[in-house]
N, C-alpha and C. Protein backbone atom coordinates (compact mmCIF):
# COMPACT_ATOMS: atom_id res chain seq x y z
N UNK A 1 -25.05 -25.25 -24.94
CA UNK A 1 -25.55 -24.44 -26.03
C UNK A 1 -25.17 -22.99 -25.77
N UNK A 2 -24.90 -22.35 -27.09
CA UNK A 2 -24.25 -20.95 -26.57
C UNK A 2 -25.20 -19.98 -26.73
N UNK A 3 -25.67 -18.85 -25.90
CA UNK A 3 -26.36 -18.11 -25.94
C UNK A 3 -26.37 -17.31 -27.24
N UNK A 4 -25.66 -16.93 -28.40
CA UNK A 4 -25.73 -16.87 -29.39
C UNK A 4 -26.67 -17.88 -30.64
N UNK A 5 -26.62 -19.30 -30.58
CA UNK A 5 -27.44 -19.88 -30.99
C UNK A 5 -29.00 -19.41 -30.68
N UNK A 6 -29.17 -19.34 -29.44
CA UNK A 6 -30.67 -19.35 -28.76
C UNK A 6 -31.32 -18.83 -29.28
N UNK A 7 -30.04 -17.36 -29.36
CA UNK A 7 -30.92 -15.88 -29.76
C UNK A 7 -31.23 -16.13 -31.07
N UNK A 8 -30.81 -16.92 -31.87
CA UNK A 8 -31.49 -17.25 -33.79
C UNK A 8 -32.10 -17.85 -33.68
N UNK A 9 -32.80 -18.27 -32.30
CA UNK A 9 -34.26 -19.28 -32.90
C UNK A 9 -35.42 -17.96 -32.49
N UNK A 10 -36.70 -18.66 -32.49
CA UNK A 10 -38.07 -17.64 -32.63
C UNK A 10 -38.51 -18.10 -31.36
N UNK A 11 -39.81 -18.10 -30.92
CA UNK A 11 -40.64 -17.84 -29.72
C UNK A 11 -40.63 -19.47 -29.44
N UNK A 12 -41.53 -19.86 -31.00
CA UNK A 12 -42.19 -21.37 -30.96
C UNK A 12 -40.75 -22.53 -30.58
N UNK A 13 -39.71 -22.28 -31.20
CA UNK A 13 -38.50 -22.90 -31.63
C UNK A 13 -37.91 -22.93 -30.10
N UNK A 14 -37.84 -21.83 -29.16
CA UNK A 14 -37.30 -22.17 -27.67
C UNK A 14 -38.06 -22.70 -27.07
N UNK A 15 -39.74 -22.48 -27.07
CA UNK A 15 -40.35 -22.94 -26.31
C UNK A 15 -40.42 -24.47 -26.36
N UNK A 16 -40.45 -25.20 -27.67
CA UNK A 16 -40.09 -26.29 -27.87
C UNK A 16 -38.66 -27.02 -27.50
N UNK A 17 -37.44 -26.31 -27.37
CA UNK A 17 -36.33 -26.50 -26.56
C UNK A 17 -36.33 -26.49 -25.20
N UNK A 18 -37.10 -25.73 -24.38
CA UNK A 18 -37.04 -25.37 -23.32
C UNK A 18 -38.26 -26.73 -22.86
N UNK A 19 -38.77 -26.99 -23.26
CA UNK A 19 -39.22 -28.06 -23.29
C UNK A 19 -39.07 -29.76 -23.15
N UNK A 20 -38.12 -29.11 -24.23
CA UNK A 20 -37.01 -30.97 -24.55
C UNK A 20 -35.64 -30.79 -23.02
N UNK A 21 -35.07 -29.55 -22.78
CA UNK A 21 -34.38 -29.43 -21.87
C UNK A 21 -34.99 -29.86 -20.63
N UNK A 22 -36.31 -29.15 -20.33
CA UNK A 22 -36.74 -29.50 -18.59
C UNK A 22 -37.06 -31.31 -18.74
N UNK A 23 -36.74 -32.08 -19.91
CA UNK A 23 -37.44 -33.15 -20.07
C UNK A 23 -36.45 -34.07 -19.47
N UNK A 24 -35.23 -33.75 -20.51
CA UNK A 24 -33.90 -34.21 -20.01
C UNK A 24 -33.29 -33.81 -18.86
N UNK A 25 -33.75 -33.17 -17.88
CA UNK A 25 -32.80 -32.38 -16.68
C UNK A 25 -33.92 -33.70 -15.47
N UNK A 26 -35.02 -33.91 -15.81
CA UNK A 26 -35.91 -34.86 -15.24
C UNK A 26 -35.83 -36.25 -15.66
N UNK A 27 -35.09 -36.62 -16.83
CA UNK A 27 -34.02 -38.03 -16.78
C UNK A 27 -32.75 -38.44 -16.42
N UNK A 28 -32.23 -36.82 -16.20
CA UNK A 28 -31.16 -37.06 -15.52
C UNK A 28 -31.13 -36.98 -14.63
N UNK A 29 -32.24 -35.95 -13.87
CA UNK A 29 -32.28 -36.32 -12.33
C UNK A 29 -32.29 -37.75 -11.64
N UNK A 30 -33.95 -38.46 -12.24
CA UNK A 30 -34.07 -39.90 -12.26
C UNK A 30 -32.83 -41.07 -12.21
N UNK A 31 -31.94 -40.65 -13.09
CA UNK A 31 -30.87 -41.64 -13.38
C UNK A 31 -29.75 -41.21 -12.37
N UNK A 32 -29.39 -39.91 -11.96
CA UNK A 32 -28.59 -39.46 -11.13
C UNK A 32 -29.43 -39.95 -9.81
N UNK A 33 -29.86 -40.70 -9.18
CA UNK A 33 -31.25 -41.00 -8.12
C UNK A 33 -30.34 -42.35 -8.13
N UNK A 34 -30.89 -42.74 -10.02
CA UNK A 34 -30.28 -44.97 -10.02
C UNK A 34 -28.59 -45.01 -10.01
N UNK A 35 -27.96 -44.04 -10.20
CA UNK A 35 -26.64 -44.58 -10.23
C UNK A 35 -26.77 -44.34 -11.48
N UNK A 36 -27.09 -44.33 -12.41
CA UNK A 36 -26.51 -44.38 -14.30
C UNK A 36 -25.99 -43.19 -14.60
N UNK A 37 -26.04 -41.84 -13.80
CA UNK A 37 -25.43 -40.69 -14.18
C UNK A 37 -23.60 -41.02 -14.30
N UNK A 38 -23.13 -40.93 -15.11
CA UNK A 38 -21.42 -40.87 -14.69
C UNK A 38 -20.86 -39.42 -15.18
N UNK A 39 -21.38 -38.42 -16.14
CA UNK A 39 -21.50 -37.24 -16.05
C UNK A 39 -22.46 -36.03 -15.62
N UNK A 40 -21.66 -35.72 -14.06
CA UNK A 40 -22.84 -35.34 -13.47
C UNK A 40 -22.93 -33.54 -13.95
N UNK A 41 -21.37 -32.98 -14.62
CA UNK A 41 -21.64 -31.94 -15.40
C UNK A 41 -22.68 -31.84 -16.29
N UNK A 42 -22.87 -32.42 -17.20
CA UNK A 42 -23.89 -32.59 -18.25
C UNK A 42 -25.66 -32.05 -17.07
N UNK A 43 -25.46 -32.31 -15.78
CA UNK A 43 -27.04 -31.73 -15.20
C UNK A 43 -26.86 -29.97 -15.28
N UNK A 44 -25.44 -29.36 -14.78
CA UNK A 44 -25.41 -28.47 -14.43
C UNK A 44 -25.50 -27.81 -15.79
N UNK A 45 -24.87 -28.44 -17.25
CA UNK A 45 -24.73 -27.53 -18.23
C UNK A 45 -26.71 -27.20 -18.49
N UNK A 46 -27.46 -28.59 -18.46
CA UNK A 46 -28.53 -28.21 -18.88
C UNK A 46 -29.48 -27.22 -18.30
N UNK A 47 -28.83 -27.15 -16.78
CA UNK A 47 -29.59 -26.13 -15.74
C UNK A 47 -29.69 -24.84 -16.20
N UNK A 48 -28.69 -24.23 -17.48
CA UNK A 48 -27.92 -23.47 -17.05
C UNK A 48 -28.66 -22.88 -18.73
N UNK A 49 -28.42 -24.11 -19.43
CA UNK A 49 -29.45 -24.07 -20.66
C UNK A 49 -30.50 -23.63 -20.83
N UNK A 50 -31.80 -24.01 -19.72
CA UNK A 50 -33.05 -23.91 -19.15
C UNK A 50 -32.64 -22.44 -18.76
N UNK A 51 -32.10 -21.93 -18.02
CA UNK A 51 -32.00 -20.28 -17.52
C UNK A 51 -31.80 -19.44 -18.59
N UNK A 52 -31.24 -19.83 -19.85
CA UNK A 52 -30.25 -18.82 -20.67
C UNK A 52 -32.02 -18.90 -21.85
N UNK A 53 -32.62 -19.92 -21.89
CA UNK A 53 -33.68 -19.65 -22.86
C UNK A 53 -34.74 -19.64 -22.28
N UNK A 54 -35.15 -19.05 -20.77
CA UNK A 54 -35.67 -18.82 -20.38
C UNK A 54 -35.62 -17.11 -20.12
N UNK A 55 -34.37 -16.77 -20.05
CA UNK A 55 -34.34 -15.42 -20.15
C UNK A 55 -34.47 -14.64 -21.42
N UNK A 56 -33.98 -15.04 -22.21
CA UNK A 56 -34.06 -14.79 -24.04
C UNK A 56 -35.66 -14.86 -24.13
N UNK A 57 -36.55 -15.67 -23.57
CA UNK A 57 -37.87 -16.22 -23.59
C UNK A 57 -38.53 -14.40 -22.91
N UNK A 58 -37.92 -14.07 -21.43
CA UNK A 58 -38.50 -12.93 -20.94
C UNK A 58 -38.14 -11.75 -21.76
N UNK A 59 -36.62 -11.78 -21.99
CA UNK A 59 -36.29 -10.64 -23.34
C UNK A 59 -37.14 -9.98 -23.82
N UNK A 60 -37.87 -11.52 -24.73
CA UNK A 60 -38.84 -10.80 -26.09
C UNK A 60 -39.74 -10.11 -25.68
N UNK A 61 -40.53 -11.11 -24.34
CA UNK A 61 -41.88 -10.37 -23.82
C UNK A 61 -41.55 -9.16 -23.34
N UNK A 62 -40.51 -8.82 -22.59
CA UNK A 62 -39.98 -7.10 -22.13
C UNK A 62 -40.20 -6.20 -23.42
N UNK A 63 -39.79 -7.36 -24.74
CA UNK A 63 -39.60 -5.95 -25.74
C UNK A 63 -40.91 -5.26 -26.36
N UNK A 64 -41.58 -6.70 -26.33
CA UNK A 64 -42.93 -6.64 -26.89
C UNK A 64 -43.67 -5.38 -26.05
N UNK A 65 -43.12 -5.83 -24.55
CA UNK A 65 -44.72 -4.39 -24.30
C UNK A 65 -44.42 -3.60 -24.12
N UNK A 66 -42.91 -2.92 -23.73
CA UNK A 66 -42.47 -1.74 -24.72
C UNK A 66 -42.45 -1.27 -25.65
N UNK A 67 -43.00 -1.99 -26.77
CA UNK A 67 -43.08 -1.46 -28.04
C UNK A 67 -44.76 -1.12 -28.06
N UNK A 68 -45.75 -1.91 -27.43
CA UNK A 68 -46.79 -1.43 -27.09
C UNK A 68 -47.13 -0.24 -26.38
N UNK A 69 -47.94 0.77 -27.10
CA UNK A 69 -48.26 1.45 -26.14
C UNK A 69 -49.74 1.74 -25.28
N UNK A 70 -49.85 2.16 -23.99
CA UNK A 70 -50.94 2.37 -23.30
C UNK A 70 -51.69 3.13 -23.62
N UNK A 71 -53.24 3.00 -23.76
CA UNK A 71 -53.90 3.70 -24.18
C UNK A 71 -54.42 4.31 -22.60
């Protein structure tokens, strides 16, 4: 997934991706364990998935409390 996509979804919309990703990186672990993995790229792309909307995820919150101010 390209970091351009990510950035057009909203808060609820990654968190629900980031979600379905750590789900699948924990069936592929499992199956990479039984032997059924035969693309073992496909773990690293999702690793990598999980980092990129996880940071987009810290982004917002950075922007948010900068835009807040301290009383």
């Amino acid at each position: 997934m390209k970091t351009k996509e990510i950035r057009q979804k909203n808060t609820p919309e990654l968190q629900k991706l980031l979600h379905e990703k750590k789900g699948k990186l924990g069936n592929l672990n499992f199956d990479l364990v039984g032997g059924k993995v035969k693309n073992v790229k496909e773990i690293r792309e999702t690793r990598k998935d999980i980092a990129k909307i996880l940071t987009i995820l810290q982004e917002g919150e950075t922007v948010v409390q900068k835009t807040e101010k301290p009383e």
